[in-house]
Protein backbone atom coordinates (compact mmCIF):
# COMPACT_ATOMS: atom_id res chain seq x y z
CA UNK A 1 -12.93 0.36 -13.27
CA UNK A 2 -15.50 1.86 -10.96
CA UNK A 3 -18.00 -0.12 -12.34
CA UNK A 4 -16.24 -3.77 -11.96
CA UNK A 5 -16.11 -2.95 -8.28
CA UNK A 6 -19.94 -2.58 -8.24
CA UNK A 7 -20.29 -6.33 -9.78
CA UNK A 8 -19.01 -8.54 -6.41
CA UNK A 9 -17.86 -11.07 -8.53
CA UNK A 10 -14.39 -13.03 -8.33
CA UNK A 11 -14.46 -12.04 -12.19
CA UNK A 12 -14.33 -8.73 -11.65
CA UNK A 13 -12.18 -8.86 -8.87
CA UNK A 14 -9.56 -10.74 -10.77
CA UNK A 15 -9.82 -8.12 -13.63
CA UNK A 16 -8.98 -5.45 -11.28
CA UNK A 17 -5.98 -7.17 -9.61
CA UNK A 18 -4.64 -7.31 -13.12
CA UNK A 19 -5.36 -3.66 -13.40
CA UNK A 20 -3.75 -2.69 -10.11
CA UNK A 21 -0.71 -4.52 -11.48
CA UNK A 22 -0.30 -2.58 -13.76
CA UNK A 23 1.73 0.28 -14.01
CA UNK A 24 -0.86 2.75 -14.71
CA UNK A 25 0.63 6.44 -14.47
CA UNK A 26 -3.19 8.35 -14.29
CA UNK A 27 -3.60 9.14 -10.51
CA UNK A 28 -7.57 8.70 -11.16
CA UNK A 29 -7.01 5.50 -12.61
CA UNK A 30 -5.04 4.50 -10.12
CA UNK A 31 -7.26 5.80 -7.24
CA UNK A 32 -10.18 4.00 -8.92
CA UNK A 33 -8.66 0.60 -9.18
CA UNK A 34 -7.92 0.69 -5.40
CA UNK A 35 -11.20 1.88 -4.54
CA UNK A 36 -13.09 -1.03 -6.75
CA UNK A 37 -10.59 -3.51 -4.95
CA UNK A 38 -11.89 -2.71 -1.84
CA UNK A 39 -15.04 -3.43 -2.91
CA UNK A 40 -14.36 -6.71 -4.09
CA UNK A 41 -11.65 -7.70 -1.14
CA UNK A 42 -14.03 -10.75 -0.23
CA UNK A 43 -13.38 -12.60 -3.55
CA UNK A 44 -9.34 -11.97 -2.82
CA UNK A 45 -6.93 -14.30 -1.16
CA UNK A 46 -5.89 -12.03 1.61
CA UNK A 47 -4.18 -14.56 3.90
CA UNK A 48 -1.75 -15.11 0.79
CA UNK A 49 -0.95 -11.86 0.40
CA UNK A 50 -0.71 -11.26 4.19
CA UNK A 51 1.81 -14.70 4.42
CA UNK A 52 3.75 -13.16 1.01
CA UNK A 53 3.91 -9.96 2.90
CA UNK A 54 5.53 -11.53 5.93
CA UNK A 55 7.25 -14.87 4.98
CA UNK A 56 8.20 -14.37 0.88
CA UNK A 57 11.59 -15.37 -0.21
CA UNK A 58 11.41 -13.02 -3.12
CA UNK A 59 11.50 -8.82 -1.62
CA UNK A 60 9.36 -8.15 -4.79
CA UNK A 61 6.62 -10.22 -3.90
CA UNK A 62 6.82 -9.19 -0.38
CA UNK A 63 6.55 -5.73 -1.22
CA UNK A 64 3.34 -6.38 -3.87
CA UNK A 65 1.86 -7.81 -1.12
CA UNK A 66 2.26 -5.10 0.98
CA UNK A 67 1.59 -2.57 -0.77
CA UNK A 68 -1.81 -4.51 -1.83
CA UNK A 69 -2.95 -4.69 1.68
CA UNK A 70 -2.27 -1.48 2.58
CA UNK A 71 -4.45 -0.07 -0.78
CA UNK A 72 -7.32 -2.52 0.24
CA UNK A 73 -7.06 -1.28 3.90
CA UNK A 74 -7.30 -4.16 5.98
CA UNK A 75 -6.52 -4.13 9.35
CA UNK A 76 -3.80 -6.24 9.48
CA UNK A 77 -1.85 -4.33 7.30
CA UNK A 78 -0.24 -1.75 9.96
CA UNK A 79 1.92 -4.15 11.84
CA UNK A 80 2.92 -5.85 8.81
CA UNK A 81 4.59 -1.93 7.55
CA UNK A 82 5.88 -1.66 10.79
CA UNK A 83 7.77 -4.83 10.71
CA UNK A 84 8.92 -3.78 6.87
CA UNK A 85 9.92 0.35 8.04
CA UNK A 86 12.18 -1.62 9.84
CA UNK A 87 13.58 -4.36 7.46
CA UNK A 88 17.39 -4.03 6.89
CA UNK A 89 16.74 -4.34 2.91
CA UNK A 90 16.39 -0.74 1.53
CA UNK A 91 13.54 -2.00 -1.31
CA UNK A 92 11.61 -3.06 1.59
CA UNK A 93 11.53 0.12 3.65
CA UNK A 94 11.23 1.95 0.24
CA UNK A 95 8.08 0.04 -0.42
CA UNK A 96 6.95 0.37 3.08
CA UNK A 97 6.85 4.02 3.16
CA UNK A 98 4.99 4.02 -0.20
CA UNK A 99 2.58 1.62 0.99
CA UNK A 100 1.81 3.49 4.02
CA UNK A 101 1.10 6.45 1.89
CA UNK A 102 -1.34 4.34 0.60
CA UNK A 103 -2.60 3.47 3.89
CA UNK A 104 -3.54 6.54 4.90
CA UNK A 105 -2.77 6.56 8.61
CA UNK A 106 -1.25 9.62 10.06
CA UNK A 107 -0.43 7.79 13.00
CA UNK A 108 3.32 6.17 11.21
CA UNK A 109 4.18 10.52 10.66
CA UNK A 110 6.48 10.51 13.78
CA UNK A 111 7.97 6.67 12.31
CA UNK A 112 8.39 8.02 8.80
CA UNK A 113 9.94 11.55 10.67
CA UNK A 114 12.52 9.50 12.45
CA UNK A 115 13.20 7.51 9.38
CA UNK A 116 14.19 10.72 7.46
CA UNK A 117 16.85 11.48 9.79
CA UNK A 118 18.88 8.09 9.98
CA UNK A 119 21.14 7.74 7.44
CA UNK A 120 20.66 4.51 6.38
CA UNK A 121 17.45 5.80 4.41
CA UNK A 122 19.21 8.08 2.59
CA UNK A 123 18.17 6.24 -0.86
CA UNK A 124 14.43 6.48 0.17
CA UNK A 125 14.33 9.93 1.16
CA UNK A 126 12.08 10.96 -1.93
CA UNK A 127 9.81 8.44 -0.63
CA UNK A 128 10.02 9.50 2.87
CA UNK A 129 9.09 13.01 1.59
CA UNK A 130 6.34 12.29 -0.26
CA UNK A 131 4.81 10.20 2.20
CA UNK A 132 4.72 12.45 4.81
CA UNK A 133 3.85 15.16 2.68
CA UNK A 134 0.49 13.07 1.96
CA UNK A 135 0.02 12.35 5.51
CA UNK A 136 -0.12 15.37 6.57
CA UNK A 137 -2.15 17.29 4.12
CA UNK A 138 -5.80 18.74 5.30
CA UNK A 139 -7.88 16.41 5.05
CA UNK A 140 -12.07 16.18 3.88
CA UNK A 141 -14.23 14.47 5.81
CA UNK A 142 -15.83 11.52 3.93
CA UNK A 143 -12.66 11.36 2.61
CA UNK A 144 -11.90 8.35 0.94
């Protein structure tokens, strides 16, 4: 996996995408994939995934998309979770919070805090949780 993200090459970029999708339950794995896709993000179709992430019909898609930008870290991914935190569809927020744990910005803690305590996110508490939990671990520098 770590290797492919070395090569720059739409090949390898497309064999990782199909790696990320899958459901992969080794954390190192899983943290490799999404460190070889940044790598390759150039050979991606990011304004797809940042229109699927706004304007799909399907909530599955949307959410894919989402939480794909958020693991390749582009910038434009933090208004586009903000927008979804917010969405009245419960799959949406639930994905939301898991792809801002993948983001890795401490700055949606007091969001995600305020989110615990409303009822309505009841179902995604777990998420909520875990999330924060992630966020607000001590963190390395040269972190990753």
């Amino acid at each position: 996996i770590l290797l492919m993200g070395t090569k720059n090459t739409n090949r390898s970029a497309d064999l990782l995408m199909e790696a990320y999708q899958r459901d992969v339950e080794a954390e190192e794995v899983r943290a490799a994939t999404r460190l070889s896709l940044r790598n390759v993000r150039e050979h991606l179709e990011l304004d797809l995934y940042i229109k699927n992430s706004k304007n799909a019909p399907d909530k599955r898609l949307r959410g894919q998309a989402l939480k794909l930008l958020s693991a390749l870290r582009v910038p434009e991914a933090a208004p586009l979770l903000e927008e979804a935190l917010n969405s009245p569809v419960t799959y949406l927020r639930g994905v939301a919070v898991m792809a801002v744990r993948e983001l890795d910005d401490p700055a949606f803690i007091a969001q995600l805090e305020t989110m615990l305590r409303r009822p309505r996110n009841q179902r995604i508490s777990l998420q909520l949780k875990t999330a924060l939990k992630y966020l607000k671990r001590d963190r390395i520098i040269g972190e990753p």
